[in-house]
C-alpha atoms as a PDB file:
ATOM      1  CA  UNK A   1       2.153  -5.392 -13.609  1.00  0.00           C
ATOM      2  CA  UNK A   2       2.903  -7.724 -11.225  1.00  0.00           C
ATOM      3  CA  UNK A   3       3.252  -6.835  -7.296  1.00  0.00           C
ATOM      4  CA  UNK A   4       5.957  -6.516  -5.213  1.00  0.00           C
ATOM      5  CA  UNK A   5       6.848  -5.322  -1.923  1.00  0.00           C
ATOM      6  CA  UNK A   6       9.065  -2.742  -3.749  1.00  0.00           C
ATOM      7  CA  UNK A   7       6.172  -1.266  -5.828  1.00  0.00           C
ATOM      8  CA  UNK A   8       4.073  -1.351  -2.971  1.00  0.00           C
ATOM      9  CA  UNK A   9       6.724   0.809  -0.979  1.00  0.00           C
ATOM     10  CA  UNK A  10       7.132   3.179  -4.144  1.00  0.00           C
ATOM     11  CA  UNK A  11       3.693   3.680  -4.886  1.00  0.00           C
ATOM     12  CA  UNK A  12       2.697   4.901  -0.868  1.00  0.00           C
ATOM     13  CA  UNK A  13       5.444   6.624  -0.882  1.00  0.00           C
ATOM     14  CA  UNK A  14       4.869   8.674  -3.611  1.00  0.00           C
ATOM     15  CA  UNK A  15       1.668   9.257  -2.223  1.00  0.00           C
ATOM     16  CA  UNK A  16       2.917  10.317   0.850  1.00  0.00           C
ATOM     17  CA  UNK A  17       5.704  12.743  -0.143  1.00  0.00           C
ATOM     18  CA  UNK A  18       8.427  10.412   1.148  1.00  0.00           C
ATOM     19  CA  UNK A  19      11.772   8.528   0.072  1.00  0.00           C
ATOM     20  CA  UNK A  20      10.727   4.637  -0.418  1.00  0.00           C
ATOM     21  CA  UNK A  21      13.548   3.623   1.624  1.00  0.00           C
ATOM     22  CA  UNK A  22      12.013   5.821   4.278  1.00  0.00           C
ATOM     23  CA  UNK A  23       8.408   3.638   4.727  1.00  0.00           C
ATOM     24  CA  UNK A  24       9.225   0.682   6.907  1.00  0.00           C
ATOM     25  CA  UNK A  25       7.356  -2.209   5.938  1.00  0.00           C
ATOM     26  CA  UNK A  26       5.824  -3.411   9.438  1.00  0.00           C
ATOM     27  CA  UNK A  27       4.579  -0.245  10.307  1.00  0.00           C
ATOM     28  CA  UNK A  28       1.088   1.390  10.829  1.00  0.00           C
ATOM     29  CA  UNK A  29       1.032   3.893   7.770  1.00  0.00           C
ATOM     30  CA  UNK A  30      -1.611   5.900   9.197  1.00  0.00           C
ATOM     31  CA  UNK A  31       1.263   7.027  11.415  1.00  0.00           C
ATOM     32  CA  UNK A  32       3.170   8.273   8.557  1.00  0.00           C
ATOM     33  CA  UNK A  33      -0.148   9.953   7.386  1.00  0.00           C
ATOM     34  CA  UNK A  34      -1.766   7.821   5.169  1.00  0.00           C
ATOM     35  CA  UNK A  35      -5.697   8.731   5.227  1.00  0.00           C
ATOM     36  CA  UNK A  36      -8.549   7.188   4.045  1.00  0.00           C
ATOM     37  CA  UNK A  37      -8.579   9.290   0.571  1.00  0.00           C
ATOM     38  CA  UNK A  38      -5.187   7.713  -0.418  1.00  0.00           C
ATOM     39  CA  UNK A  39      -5.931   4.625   0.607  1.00  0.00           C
ATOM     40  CA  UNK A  40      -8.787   4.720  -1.745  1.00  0.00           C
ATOM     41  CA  UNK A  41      -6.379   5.594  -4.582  1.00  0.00           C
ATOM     42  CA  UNK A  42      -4.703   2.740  -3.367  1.00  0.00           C
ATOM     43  CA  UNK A  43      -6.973   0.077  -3.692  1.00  0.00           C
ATOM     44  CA  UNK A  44      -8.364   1.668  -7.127  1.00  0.00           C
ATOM     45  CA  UNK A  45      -5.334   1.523  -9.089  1.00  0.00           C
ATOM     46  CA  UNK A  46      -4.790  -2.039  -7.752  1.00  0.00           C
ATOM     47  CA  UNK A  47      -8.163  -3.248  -8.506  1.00  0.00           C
ATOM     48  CA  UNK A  48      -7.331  -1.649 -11.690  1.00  0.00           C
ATOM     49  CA  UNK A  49      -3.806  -3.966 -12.389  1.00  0.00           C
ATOM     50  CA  UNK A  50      -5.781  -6.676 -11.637  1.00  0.00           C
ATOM     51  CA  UNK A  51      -6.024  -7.526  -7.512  1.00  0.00           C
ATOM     52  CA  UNK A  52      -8.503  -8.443  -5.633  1.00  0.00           C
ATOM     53  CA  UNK A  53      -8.637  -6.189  -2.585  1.00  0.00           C
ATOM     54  CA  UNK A  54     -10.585  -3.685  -1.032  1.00  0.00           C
ATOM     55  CA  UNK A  55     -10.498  -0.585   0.368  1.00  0.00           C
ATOM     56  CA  UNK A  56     -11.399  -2.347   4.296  1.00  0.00           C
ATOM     57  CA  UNK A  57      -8.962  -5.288   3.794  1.00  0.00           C
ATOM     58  CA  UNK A  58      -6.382  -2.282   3.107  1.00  0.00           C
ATOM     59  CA  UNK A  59      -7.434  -0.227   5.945  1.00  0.00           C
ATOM     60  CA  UNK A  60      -7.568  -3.515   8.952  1.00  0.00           C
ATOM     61  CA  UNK A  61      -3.703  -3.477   8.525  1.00  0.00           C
ATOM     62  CA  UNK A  62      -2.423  -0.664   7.259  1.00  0.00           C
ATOM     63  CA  UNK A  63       1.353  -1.326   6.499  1.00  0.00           C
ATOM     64  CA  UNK A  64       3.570  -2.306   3.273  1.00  0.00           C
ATOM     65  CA  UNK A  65       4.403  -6.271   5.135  1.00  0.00           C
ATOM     66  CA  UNK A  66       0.839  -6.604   5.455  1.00  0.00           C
ATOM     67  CA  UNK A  67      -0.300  -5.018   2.059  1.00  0.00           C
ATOM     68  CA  UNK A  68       2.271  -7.461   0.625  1.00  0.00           C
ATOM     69  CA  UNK A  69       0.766 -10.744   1.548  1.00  0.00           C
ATOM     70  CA  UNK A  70      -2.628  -9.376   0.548  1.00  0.00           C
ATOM     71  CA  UNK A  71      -1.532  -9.020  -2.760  1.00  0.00           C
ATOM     72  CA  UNK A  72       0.749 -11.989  -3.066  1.00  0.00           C
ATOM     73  CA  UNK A  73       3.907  -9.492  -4.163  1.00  0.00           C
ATOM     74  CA  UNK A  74       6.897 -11.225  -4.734  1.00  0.00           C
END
């Protein structure tokens, strides 16, 4: 499944009890309550669709924009 900054949005905000359209993409998602646990899941199920990240490259910038160019979403 290929990434986009859509999915991206979706998939923390599931995680985080919130409307997509809620989660700005430039900002910190810690704020919005995003903990290390979930960002674990996070990184799992991408590693598992095929990305190449990690749980610290997640956590140094913790926001949709940023998770975006990690992942090269479209």
């Amino acid at each position: 499944m290929a990434f986009t900054v859509e999915r991206i949005r979706a998939e923390v905000a599931d995680l985080l009890g919130e409307d997509p359209a809620d989660i700005p993409p430039d900002e910190n998602l810690v704020d919005w309550g995003l903990d290390s646990v979930r960002l674990m899941v996070l990184a799992e199920r991408w590693r598992a669709d095929g990305a190449e990240v990690s749980f610290p490259q997640l956590a140094e910038r913790p926001a949709v924009a940023a998770w975006a160019e990690l992942l090269g979403a479209s």
